[in-house]
Protein backbone atom coordinates (compact mmCIF):
# COMPACT_ATOMS: atom_id res chain seq x y z
CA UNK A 1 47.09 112.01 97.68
CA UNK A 2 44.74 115.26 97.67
CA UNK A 3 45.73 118.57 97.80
CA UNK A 4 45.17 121.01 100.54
CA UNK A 5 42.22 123.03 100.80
CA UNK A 6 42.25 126.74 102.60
CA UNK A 7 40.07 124.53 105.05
CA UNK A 8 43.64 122.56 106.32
CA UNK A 9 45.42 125.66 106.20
CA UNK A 10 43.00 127.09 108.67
CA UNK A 11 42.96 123.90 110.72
CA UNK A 12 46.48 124.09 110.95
CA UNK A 13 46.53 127.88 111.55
CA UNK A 14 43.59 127.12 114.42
CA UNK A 15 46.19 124.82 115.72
CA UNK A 16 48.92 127.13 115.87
CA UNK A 17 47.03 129.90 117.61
CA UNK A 18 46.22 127.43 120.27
CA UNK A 19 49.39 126.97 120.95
CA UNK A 20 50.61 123.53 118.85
CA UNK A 21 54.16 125.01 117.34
CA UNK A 22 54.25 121.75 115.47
CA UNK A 23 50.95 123.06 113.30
CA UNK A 24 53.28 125.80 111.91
CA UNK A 25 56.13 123.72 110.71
CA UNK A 26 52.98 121.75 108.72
CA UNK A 27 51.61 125.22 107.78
CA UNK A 28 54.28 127.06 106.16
CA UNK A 29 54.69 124.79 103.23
CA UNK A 30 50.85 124.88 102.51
CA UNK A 31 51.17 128.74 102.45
CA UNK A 32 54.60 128.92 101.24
CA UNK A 33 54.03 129.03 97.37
CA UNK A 34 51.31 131.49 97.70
CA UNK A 35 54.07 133.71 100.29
CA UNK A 36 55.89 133.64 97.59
CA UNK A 37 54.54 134.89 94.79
CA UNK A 38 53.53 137.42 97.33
CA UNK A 39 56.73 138.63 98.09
CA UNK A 40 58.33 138.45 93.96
CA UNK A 41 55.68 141.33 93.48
CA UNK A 42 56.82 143.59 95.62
CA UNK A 43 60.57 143.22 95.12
CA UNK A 44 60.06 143.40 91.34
CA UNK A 45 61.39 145.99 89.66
CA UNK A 46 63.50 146.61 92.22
CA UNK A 47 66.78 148.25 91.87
CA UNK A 48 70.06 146.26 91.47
CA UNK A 49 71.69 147.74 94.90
CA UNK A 50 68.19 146.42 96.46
CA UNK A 51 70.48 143.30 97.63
CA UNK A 52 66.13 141.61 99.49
CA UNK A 53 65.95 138.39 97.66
CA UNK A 54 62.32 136.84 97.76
CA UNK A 55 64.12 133.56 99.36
CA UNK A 56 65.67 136.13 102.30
CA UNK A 57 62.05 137.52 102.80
CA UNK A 58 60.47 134.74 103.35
CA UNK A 59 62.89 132.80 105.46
CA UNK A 60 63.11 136.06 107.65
CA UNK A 61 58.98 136.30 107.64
CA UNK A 62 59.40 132.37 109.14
CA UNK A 63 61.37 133.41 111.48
CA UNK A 64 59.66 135.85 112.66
CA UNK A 65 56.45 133.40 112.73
CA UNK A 66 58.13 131.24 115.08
CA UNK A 67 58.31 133.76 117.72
CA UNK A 68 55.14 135.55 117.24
CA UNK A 69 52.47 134.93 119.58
CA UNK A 70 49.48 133.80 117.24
CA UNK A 71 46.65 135.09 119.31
CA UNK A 72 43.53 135.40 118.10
CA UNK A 73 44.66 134.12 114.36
CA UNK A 74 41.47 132.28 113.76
CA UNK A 75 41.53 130.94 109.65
CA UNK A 76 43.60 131.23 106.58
CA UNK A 77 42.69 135.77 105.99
CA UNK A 78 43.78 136.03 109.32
CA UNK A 79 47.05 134.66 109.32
CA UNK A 80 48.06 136.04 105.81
CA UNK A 81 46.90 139.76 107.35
CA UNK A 82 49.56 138.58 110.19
CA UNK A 83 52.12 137.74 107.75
CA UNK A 84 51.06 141.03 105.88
CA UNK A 85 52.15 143.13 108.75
CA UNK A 86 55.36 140.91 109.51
CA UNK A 87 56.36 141.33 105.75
CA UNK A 88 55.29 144.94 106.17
CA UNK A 89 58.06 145.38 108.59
CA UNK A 90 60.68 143.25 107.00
CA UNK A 91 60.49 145.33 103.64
CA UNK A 92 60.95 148.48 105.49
CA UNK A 93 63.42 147.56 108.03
CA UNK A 94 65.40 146.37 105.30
CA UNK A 95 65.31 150.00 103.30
CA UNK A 96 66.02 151.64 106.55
CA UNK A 97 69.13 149.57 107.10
CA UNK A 98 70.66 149.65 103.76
CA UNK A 99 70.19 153.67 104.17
CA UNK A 100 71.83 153.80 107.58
CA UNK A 101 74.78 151.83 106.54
CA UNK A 102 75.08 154.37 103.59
CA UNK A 103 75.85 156.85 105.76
CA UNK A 104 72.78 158.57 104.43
CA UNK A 105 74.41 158.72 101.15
CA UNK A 106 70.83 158.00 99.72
CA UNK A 107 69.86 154.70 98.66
CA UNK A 108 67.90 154.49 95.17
CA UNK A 109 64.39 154.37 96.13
CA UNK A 110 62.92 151.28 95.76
CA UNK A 111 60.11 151.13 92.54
CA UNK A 112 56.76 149.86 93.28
CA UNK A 113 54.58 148.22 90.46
CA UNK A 114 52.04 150.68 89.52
CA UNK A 115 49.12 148.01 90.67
CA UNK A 116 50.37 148.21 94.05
CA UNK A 117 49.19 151.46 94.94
CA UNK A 118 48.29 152.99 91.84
CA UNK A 119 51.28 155.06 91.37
CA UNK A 120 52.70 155.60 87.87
CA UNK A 121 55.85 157.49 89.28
CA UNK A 122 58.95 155.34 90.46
CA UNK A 123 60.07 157.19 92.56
CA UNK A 124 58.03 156.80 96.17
CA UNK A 125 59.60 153.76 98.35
CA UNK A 126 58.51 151.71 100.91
CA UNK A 127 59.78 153.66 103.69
CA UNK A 128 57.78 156.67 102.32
CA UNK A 129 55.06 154.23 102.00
CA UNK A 130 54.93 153.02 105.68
CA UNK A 131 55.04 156.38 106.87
CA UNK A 132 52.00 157.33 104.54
CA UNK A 133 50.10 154.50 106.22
CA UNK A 134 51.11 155.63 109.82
CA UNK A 135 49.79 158.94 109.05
CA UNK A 136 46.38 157.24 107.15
CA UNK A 137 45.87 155.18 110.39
CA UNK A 138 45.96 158.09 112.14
CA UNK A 139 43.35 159.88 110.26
CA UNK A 140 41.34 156.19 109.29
CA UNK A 141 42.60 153.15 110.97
CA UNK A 142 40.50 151.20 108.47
CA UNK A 143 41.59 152.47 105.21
CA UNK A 144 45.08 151.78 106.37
CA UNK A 145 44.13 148.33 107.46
CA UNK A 146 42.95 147.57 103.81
CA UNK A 147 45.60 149.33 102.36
CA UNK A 148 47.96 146.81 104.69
CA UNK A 149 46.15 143.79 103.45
CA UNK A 150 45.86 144.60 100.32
CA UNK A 151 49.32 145.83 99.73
CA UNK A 152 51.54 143.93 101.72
CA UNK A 153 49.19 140.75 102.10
CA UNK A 154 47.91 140.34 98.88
CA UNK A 155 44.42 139.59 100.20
CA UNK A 156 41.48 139.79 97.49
CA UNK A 157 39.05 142.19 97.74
CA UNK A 158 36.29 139.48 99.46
CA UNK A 159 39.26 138.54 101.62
CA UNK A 160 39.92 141.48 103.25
CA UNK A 161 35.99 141.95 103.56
CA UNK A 162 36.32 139.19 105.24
CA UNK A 163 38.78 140.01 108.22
CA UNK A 164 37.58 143.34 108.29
CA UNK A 165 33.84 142.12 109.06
CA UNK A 166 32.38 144.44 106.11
CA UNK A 167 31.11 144.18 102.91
CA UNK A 168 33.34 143.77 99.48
CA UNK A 169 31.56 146.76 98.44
CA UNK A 170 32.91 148.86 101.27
CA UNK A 171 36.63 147.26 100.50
CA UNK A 172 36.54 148.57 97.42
CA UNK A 173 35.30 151.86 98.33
CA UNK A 174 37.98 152.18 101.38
CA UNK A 175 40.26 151.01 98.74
CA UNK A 176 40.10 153.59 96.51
CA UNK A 177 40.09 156.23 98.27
CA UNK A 178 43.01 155.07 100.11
CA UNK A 179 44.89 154.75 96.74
CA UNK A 180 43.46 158.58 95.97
CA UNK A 181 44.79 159.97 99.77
CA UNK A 182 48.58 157.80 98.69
CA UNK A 183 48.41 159.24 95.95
CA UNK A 184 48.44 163.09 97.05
CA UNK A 185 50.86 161.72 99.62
CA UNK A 186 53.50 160.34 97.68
CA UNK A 187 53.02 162.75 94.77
CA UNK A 188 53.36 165.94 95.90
CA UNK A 189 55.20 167.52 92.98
CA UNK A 190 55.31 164.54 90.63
CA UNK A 191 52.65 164.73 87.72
CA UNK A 192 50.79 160.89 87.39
CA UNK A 193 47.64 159.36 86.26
CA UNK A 194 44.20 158.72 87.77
CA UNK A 195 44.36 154.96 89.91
CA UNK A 196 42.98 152.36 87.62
CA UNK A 197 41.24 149.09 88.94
CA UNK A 198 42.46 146.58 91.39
CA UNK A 199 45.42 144.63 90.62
CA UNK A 200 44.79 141.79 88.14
CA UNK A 201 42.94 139.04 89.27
CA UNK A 202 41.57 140.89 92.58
């Protein structure tokens, strides 16, 4: 039996988009390993009271697949930049929650490898992080796209050249001056050290 290629996946995912709902249920357990090593990044590290298993993410990313209306999702970058935006939201509508049902009592921000965005501080969380974007996108939609795919869909740097119809050579550029701009962002006060290079493997 042969294993499947990113060329099924993006059969399957050209499927989908045209509207067979059965291509899904084939395509999540093609994509499901690499979902989840996706998702155990960014909840590593995370603090105890963080109660976001990977398992929870992903089965409330499927869900959310299901009912979302595929569009123009045309190969495999495309639909993990789709699940990078679902995940996105999941992450932060999580922190939110846990927050509101503190009472604002102040939940623990959630820690953030330093690879993610370059941070050496613990201290910034997602929520801070999503807002930083919203403001980026307002001042360069496409550095907060990268950031997006990068971040949240663990897209390579060719990848994300890819979906974004540029060069790798721009991605990187974008990339790291995204990281810089987060940086000042999330840092304001807090001392940390110049971003290194793309997270291993990328």
């Amino acid at each position: 039996m042969r294993s499947e290629t990113p060329e099924d996946i993006t059969a399957l995912v050209r499927a989908w988009s045209h509207g067979d709902r059965g291509a899904l249920e084939r395509l999540i357990p093609l994509v499901d390993g690499e979902l989840r090593r996706i998702a155990r990044r960014y909840l590593e590290g995370r603090r105890p009271d963080v109660s976001l298993q990977t398992t929870s993410l992903l089965n409330e990313a499927y869900v959310r697949l299901v009912g979302a209306k595929p569009g123009s999702v045309r190969d495999r970058v495309h639909f993990f930049a789709l699940c990078a935006s679902i995940i996105r939201g999941i992450l932060v509508n999580h922190v939110r929650a846990r927050r509101a049902a503190k009472r604002g009592g102040g939940l623990p921000p959630v820690s953030l490898r330093e690879t993610a965005v370059a941070l050496r501080e613990r201290g910034s969380d997602l929520v801070a992080i999503d807002e930083a974007l919203n403001r980026l996108a307002e001042l360069d939609p496409r550095r907060s796209r990268v950031v997006e795919l990068r971040f949240f869909g663990g897209l390579t740097i060719e990848e994300t050249a890819q979906f974004m119809g540029t060069s790798p050579e721009t991605v990187k550029r974008d990339w790291r001056v995204a990281k810089l701009w987060l940086m000042k962002e999330l840092s304001q006060s807090a001392p940390f050290t110049a971003p290194g290079s793309s997270p291993p493997g990328r």
